[in-house]
N, C-alpha and C. Protein backbone atom coordinates (compact mmCIF):
# COMPACT_ATOMS: atom_id res chain seq x y z
N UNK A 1 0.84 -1.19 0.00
CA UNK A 1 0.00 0.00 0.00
C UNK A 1 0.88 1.24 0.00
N UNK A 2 -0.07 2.35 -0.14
CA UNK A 2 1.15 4.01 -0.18
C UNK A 2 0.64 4.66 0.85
N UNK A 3 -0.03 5.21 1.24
CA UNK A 3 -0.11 5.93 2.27
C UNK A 3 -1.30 4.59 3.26
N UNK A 4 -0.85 4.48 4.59
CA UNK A 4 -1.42 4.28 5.93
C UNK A 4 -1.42 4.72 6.59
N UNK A 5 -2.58 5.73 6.92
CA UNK A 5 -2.71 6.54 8.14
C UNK A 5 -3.96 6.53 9.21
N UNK A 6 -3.31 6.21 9.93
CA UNK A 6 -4.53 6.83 11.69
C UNK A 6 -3.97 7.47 12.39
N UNK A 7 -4.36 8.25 12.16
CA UNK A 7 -4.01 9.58 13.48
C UNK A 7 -5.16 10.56 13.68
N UNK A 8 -4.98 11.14 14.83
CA UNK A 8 -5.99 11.84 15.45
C UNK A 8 -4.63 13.41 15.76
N UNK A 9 -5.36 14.35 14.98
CA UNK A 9 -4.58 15.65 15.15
C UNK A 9 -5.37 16.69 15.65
N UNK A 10 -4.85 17.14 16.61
CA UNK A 10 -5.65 18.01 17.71
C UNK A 10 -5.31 20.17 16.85
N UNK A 11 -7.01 20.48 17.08
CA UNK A 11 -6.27 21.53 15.72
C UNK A 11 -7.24 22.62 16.76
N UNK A 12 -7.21 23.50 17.51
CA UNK A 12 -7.29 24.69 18.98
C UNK A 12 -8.25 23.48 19.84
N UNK A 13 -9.37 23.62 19.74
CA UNK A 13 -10.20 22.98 20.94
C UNK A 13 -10.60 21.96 20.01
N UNK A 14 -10.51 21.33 18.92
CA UNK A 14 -11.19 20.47 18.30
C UNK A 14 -9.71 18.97 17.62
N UNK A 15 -10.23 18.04 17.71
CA UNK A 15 -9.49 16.85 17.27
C UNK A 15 -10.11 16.40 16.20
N UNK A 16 -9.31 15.93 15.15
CA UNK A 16 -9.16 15.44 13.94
C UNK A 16 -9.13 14.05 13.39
N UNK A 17 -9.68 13.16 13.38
CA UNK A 17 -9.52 11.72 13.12
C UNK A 17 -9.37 11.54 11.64
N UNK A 18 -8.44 10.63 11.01
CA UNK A 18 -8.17 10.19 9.61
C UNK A 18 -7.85 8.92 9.82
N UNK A 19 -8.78 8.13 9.36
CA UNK A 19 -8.07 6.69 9.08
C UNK A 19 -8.47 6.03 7.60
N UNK A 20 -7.61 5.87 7.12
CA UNK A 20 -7.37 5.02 5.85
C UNK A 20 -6.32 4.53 5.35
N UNK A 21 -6.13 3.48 4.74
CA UNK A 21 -5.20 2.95 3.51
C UNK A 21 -5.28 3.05 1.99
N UNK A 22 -4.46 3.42 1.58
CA UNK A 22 -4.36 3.38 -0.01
C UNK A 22 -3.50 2.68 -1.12
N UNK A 23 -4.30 2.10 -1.99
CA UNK A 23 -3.19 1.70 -3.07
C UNK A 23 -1.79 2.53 -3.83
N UNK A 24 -1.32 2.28 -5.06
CA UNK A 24 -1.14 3.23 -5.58
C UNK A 24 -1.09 4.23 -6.12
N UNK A 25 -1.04 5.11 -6.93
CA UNK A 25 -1.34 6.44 -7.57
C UNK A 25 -1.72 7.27 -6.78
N UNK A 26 -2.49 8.36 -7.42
CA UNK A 26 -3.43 9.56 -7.10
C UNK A 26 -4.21 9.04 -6.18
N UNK A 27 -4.49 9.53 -4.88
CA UNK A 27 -5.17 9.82 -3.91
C UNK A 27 -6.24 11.17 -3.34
N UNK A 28 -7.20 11.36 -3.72
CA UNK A 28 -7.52 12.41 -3.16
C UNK A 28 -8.27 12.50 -2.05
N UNK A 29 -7.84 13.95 -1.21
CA UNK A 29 -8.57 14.21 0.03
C UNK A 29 -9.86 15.08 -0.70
N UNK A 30 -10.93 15.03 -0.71
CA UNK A 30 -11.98 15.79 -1.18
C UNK A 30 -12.91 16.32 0.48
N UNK A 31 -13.31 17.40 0.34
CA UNK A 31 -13.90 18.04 1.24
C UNK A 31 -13.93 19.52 1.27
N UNK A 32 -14.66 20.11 1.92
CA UNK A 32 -14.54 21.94 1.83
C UNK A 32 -13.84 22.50 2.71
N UNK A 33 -13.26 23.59 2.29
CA UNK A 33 -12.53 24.08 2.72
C UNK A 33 -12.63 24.29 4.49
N UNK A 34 -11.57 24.24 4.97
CA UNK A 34 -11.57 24.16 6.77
C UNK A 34 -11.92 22.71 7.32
N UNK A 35 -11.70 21.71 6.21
CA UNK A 35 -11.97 20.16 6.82
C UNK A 35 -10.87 19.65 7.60
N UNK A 36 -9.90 20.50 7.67
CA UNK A 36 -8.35 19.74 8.30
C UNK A 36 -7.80 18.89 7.02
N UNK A 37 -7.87 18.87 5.46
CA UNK A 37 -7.06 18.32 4.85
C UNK A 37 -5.71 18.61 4.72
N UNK A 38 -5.39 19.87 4.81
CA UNK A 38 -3.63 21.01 4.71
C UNK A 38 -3.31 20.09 6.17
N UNK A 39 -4.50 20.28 7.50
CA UNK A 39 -3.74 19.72 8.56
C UNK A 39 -3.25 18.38 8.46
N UNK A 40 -3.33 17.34 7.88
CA UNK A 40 -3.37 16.13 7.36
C UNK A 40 -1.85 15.86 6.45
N UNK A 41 -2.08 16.63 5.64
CA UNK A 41 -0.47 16.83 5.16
C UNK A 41 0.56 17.49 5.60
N UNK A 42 0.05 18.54 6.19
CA UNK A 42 1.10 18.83 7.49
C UNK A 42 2.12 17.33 8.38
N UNK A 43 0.68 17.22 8.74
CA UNK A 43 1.62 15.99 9.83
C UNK A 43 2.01 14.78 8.98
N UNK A 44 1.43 14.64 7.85
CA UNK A 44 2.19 13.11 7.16
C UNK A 44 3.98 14.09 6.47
N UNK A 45 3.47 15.33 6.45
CA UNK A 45 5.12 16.07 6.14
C UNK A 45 6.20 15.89 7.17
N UNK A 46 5.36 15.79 8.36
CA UNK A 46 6.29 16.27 9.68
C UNK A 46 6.47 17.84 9.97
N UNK A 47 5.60 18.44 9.65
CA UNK A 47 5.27 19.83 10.16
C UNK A 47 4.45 19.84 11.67
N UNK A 48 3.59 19.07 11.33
CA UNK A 48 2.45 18.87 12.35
C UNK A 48 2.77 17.74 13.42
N UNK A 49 2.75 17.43 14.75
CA UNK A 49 2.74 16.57 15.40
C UNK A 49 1.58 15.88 15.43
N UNK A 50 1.07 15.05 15.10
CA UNK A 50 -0.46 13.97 15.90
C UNK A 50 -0.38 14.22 17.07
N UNK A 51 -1.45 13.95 18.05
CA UNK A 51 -1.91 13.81 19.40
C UNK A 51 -1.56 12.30 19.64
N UNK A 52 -2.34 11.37 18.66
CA UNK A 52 -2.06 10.18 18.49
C UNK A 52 -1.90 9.21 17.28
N UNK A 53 -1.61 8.32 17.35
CA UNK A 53 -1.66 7.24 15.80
C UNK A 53 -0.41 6.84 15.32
N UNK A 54 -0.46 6.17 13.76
CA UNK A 54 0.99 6.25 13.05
C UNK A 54 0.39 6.45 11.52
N UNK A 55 1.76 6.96 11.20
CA UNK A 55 1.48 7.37 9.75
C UNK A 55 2.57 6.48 8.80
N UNK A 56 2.17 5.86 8.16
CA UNK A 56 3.34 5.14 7.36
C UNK A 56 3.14 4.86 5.31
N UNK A 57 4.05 5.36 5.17
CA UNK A 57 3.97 5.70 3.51
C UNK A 57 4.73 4.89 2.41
N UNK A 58 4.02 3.19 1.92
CA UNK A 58 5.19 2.90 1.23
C UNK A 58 5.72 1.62 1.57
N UNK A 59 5.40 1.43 3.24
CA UNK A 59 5.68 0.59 4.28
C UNK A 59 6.93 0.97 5.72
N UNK A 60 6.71 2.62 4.93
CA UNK A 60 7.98 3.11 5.78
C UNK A 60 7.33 4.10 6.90
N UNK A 61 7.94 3.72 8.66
CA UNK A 61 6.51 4.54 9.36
C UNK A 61 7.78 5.48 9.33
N UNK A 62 6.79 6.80 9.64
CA UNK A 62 7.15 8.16 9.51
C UNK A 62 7.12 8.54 10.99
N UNK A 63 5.50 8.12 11.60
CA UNK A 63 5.26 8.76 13.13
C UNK A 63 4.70 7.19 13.61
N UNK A 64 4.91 7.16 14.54
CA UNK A 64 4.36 6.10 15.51
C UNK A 64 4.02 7.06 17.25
N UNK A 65 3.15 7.38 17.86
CA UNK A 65 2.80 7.48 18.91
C UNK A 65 3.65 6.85 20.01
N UNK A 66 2.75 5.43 19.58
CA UNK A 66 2.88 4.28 20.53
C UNK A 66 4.52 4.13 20.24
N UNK A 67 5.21 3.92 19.98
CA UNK A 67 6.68 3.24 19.59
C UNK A 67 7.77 4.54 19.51
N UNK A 68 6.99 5.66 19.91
CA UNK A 68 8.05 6.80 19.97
C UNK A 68 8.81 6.89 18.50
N UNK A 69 7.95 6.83 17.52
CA UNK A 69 8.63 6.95 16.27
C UNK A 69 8.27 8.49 15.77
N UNK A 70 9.14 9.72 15.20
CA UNK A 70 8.81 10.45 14.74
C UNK A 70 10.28 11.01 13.69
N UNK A 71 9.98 11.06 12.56
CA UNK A 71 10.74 11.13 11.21
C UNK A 71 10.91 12.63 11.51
N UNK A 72 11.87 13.52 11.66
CA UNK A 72 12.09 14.74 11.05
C UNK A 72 11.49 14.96 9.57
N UNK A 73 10.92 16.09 9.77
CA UNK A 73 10.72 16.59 8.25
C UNK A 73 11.82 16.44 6.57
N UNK A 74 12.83 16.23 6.95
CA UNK A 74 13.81 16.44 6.08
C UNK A 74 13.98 15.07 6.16
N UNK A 75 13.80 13.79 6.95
CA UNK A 75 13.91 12.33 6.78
C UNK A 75 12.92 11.47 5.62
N UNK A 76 11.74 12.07 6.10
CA UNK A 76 10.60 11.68 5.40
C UNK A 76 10.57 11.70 4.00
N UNK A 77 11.38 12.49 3.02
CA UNK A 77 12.03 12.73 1.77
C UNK A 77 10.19 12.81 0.99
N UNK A 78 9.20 13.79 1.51
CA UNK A 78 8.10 14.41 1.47
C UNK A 78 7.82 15.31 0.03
N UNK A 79 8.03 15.18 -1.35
CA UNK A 79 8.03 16.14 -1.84
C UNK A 79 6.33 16.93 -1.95
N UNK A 80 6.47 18.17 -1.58
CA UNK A 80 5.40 19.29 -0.66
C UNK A 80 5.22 19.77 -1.49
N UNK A 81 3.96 20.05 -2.39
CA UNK A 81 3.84 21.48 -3.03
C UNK A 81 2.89 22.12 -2.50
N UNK A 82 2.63 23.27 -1.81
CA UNK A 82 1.88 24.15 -1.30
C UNK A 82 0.95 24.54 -1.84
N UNK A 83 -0.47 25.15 -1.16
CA UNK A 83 -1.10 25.80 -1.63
C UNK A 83 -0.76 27.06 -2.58
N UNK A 84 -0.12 27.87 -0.97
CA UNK A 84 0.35 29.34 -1.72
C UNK A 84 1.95 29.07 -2.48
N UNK A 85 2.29 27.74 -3.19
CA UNK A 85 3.41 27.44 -3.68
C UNK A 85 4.81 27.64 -2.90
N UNK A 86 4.60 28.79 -1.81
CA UNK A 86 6.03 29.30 -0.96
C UNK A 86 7.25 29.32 -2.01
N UNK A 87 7.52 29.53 -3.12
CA UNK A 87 8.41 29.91 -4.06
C UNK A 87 8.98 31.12 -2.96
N UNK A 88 10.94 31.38 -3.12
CA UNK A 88 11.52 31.70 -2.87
C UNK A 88 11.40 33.82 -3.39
N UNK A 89 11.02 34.74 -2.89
CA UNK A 89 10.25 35.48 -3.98
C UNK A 89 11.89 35.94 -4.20
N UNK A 90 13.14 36.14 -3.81
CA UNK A 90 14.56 36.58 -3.52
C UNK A 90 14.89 36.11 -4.37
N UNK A 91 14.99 34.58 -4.86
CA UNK A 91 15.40 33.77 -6.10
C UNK A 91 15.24 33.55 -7.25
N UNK A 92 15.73 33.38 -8.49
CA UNK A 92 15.44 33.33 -9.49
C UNK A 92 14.50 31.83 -9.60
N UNK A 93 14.20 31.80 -10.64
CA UNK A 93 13.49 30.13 -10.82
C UNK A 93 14.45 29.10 -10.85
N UNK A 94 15.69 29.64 -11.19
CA UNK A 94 17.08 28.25 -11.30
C UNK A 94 17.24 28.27 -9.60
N UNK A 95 17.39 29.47 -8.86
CA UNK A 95 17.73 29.53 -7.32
C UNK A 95 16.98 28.08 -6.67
N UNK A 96 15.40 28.41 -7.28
CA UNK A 96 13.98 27.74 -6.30
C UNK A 96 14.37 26.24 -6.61
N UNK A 97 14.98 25.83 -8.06
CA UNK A 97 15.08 24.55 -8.10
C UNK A 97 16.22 24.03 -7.34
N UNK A 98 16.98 24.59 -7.68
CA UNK A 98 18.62 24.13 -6.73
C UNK A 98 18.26 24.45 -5.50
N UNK A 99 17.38 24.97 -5.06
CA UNK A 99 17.00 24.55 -3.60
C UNK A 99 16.73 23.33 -3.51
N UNK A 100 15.45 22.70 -4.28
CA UNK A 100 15.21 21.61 -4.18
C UNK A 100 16.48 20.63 -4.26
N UNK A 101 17.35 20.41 -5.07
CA UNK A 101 18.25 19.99 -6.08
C UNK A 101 18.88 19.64 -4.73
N UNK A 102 19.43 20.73 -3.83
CA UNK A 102 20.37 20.31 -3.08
C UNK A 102 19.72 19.60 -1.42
N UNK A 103 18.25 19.74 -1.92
CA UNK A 103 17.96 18.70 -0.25
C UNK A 103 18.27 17.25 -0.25
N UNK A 104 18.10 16.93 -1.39
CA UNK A 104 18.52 15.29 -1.88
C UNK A 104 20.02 15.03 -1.39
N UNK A 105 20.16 13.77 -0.92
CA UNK A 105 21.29 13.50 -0.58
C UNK A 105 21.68 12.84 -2.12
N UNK A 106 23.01 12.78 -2.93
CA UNK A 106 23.32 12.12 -4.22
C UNK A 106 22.80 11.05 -4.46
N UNK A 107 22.89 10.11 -3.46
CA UNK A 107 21.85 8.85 -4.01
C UNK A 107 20.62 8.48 -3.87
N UNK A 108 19.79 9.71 -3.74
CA UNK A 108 18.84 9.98 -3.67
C UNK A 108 17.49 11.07 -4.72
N UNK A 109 19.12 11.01 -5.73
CA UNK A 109 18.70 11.84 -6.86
C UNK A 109 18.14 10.77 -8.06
N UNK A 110 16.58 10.73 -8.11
CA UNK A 110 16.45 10.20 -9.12
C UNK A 110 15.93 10.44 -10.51
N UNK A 111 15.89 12.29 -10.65
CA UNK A 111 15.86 12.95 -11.71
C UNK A 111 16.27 14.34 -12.19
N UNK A 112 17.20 14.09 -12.70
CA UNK A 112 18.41 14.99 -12.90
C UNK A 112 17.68 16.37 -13.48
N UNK A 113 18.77 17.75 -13.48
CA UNK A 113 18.09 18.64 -13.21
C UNK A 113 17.57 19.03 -14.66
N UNK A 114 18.04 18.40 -15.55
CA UNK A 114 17.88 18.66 -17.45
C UNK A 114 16.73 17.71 -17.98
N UNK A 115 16.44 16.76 -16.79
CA UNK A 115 15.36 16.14 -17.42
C UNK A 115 14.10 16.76 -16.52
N UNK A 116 14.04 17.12 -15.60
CA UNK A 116 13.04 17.95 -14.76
C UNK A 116 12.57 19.42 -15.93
N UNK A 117 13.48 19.96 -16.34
CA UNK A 117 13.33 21.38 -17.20
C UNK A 117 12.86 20.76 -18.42
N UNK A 118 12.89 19.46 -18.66
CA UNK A 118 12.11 18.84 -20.07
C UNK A 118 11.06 18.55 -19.41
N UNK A 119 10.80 17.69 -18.72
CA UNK A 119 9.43 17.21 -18.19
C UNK A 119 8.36 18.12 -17.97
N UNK A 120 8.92 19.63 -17.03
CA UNK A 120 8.00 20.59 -16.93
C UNK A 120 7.74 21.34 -17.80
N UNK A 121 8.50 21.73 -19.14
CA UNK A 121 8.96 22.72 -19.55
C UNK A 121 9.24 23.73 -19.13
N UNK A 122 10.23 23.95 -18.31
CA UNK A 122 10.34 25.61 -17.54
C UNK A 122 11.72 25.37 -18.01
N UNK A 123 12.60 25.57 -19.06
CA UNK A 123 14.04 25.60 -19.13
C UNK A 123 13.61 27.21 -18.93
N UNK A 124 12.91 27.79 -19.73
CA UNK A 124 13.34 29.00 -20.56
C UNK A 124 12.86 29.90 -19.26
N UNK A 125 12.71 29.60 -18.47
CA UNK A 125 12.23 30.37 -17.07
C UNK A 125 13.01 31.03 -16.15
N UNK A 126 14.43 30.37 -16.34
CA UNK A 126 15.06 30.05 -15.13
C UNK A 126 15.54 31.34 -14.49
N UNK A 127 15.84 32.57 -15.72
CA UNK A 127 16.51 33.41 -14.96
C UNK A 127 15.10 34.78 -14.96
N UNK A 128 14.00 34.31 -15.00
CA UNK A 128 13.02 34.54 -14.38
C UNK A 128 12.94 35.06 -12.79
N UNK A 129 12.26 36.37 -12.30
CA UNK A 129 11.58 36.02 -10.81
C UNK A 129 10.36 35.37 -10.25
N UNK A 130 9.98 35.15 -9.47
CA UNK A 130 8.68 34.56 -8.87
C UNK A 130 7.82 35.57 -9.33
N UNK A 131 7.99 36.45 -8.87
CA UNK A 131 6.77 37.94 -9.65
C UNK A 131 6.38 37.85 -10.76
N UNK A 132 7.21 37.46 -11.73
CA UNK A 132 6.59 37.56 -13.15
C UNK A 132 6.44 36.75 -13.82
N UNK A 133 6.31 35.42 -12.82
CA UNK A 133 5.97 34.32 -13.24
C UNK A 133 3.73 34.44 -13.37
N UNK A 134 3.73 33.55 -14.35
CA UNK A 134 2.08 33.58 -14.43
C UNK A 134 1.83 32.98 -13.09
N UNK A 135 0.57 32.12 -12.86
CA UNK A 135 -0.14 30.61 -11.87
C UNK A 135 0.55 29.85 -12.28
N UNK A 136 0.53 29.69 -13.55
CA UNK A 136 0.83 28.32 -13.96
C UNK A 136 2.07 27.53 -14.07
N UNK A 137 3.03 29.09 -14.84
CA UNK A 137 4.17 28.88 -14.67
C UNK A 137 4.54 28.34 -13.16
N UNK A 138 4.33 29.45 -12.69
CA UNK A 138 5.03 29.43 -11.16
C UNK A 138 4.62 27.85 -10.60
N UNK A 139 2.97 27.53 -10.69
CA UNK A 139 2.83 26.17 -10.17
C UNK A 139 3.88 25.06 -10.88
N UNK A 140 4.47 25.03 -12.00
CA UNK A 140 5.37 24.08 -12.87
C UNK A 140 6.54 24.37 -11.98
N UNK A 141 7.00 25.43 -11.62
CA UNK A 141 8.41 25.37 -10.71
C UNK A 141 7.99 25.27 -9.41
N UNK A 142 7.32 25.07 -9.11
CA UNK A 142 7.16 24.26 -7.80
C UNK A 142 6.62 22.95 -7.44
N UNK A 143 6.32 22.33 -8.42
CA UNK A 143 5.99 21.38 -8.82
C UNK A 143 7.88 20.67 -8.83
N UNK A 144 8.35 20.99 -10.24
CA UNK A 144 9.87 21.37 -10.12
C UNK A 144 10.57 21.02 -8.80
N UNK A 145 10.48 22.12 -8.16
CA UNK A 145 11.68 22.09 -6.97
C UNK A 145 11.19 20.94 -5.85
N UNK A 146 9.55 20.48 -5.89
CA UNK A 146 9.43 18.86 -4.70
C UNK A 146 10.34 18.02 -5.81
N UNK A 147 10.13 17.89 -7.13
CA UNK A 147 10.75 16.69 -7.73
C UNK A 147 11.87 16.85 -7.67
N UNK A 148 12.99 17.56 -7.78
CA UNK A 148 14.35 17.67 -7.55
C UNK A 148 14.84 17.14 -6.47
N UNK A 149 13.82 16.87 -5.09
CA UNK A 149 14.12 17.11 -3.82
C UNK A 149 14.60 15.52 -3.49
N UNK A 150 14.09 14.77 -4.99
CA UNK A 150 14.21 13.11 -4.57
C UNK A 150 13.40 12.98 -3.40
N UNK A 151 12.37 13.30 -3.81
CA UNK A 151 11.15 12.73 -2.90
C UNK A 151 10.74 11.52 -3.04
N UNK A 152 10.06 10.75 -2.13
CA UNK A 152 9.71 8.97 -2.01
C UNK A 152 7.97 9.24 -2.06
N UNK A 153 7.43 10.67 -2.39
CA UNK A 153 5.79 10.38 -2.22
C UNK A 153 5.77 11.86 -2.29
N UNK A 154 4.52 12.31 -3.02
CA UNK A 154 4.34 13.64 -3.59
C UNK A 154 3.28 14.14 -2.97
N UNK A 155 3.28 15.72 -1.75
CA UNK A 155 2.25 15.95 -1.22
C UNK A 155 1.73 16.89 -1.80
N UNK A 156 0.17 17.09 -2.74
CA UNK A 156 0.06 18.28 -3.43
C UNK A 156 -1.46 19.03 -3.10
N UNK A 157 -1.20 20.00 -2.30
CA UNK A 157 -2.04 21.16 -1.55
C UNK A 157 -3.07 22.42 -2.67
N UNK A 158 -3.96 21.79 -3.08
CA UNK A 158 -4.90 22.81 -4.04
C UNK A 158 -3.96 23.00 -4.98
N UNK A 159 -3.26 22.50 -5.45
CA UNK A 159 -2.11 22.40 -6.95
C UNK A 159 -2.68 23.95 -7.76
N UNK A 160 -4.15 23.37 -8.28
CA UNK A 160 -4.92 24.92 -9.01
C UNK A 160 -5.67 26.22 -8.46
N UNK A 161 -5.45 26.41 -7.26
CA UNK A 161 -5.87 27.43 -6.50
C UNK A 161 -5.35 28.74 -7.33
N UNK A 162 -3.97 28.86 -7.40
CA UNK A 162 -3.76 29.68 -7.93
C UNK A 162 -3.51 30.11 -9.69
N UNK A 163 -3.49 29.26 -10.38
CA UNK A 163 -4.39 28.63 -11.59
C UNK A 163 -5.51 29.52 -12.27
N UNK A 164 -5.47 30.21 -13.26
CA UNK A 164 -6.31 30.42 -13.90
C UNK A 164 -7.06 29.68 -15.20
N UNK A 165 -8.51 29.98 -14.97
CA UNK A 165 -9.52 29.17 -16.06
C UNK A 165 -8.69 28.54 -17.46
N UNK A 166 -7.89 29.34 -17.87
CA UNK A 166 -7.15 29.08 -19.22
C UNK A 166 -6.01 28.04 -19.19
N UNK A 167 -5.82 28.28 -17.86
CA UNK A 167 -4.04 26.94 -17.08
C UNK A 167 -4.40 25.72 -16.91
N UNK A 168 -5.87 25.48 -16.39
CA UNK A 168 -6.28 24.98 -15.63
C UNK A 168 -5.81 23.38 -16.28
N UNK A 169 -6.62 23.54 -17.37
CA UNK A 169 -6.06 22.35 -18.45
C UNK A 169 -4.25 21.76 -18.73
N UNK A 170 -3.72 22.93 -18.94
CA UNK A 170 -2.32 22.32 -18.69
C UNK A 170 -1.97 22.05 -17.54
N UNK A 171 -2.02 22.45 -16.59
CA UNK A 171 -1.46 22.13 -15.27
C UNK A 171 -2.33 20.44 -14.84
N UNK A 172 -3.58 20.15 -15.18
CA UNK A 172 -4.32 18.96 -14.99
C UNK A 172 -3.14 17.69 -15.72
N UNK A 173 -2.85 18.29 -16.84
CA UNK A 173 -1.98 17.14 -17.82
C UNK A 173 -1.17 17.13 -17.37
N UNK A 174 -0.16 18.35 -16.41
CA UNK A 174 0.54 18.09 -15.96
C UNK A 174 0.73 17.09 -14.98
N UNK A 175 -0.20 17.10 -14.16
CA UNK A 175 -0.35 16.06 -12.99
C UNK A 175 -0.46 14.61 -13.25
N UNK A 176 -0.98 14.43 -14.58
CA UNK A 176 -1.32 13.25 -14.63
C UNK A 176 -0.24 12.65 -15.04
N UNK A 177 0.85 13.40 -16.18
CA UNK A 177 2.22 13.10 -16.71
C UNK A 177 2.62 12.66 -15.55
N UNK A 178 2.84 13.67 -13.78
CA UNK A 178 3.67 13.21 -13.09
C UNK A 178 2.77 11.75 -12.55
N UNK A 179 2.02 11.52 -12.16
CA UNK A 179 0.90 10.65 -12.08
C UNK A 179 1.39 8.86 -12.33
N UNK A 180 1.04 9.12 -14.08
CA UNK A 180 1.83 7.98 -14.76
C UNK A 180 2.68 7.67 -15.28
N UNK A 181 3.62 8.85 -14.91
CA UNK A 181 5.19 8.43 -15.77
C UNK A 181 6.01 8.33 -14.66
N UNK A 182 5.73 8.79 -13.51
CA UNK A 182 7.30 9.17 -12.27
C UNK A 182 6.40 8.02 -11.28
N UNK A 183 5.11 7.44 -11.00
CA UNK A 183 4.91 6.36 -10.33
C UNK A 183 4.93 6.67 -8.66
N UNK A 184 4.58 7.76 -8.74
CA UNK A 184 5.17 8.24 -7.28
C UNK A 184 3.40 7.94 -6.33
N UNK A 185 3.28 7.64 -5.40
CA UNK A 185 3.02 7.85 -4.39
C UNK A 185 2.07 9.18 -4.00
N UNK A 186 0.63 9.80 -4.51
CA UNK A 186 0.28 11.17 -4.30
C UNK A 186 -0.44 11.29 -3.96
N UNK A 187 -0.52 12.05 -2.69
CA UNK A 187 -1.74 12.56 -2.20
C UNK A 187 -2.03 13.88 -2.61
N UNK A 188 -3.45 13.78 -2.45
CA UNK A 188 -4.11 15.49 -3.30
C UNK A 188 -5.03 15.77 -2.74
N UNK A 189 -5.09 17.05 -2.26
CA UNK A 189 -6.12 18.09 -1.86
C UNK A 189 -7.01 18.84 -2.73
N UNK A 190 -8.20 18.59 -2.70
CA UNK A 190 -9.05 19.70 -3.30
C UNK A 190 -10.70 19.75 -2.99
N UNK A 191 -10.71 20.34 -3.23
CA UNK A 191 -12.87 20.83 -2.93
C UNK A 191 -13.32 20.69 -4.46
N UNK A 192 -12.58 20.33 -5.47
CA UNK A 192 -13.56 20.47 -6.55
C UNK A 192 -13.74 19.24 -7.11
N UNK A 193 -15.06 18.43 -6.96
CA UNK A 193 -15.38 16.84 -7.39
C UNK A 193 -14.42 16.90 -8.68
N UNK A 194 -14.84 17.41 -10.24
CA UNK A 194 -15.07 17.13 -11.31
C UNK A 194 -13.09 16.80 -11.48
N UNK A 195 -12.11 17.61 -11.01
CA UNK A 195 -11.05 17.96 -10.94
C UNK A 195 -10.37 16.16 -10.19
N UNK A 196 -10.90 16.11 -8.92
CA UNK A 196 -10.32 15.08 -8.31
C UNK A 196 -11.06 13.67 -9.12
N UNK A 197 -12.09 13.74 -9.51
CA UNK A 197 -13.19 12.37 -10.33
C UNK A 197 -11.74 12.32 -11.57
N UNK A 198 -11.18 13.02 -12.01
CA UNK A 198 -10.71 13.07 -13.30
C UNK A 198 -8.97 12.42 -12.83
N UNK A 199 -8.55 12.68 -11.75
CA UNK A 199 -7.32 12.62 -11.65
C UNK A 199 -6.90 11.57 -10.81
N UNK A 200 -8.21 11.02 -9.47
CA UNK A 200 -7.47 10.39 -8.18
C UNK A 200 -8.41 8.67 -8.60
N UNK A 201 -6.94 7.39 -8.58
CA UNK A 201 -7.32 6.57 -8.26
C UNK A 201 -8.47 6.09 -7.42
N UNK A 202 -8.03 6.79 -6.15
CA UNK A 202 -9.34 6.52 -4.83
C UNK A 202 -9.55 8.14 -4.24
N UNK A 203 -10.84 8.55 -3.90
CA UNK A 203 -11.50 9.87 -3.44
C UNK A 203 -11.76 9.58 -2.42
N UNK A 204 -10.76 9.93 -1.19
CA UNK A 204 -11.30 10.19 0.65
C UNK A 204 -12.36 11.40 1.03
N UNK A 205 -13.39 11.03 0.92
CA UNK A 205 -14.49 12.81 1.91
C UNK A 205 -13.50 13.07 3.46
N UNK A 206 -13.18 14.19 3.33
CA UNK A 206 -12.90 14.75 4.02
C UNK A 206 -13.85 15.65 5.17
N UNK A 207 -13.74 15.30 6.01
CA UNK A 207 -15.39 16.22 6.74
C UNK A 207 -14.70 17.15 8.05
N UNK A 208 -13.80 16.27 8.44
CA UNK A 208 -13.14 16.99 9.99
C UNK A 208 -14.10 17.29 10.59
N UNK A 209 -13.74 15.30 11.10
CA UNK A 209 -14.06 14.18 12.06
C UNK A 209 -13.91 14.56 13.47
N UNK A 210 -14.63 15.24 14.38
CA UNK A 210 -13.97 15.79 15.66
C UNK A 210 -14.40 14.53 16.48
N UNK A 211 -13.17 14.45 17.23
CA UNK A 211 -12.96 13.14 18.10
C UNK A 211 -13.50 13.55 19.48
């Protein structure tokens, strides 16, 4: 399986329950907005602590409660793409990737940085800023800098939030390229059925489950 999770995440006065298993591919969290799905990938990132449970991705546990297991963020080899993307705004687009580029330990690199700038198409970007990047662009280099990172499982947070009506379509193909060609492991966030019906192997409702 790819993602196994039970945990219960405590979010001000209210607790969070998630339990499921998943096969491979696309995964989506579906639910409206303020369900605790961001909180959910938080803690399978290692941002977030659980109250209780374990989280294990792959067959590899990340958090265990009970067994005092908890993965640093930078162990978990998590590639994150954000809602609000968090692009570097100081850096050029070559900066944001060689960020990624250099969290990977060398043998942990399993797609070099000339085939990433083919896959996304963003060569011609690079000496670009974040500012004058479009949605779409900008979502392709951040998309970009998790895959550089030699990530083992892809966490992706409203991917098209920032996405306009006209992107919307490329950035979808995009996902699916990474989807069925890189084999990775993905969980996905979103509120919009037609978007997740089109993209996720298995669809979790998200409701934020108070324990």
């Amino acid at each position: 399986m790819s993602f196994d999770i039970d945990v219960t995440i405590r979010r001000g006065s209210s607790h969070l329950t998630y339990t499921f298993e998943t096969g491979k591919g696309l995964t989506a969290l579906f639910g409206p907005s303020g369900a605790g799905k961001t909180s959910l990938l938080d803690a399978i990132a290692g941002l977030v602590r659980p109250a209780s449970g374990r989280i294990a991705v792959s067959g590899t546990v990340l958090f265990d409660k009970d067994k005092r297991i908890d993965m640093r963020p930078e162990q978990r080899r998590c590639g994150y793409v954000f809602q609000d993307l968090r692009l570097f705004p100081h850096k050029s687009v070559r900066a944001n990737l060689e960020f990624g580029w250099r969290l990977a330990a060398h043998h942990e690199r399993w797609l070099s940085f000339e085939t990433a700038l083919d896959f996304l198409g963003i060569g011609h970007l690079l000496g670009r800023m974040p500012a004058t990047l479009s949605g779409g662009e900008a979502q392709r280099v951040a998309i970009g800098r998790a895959l550089l990172s030699g990530p083992r499982f892809l966490l992706l947070d409203e991917p098209l939030a920032s996405v306009d009506a006209e992107r919307r379509g490329e950035i979808l193909r995009l996902i699916e390229r990474v989807r069925d060609e890189l084999a990775l492991p993905i969980l996905y966030v979103s509120h919009d059925r037609p978007e997740v019906e089109r993209l996720a192997d298995r669809i979790i409702p998200v409701e934020g489950v108070e324990a």
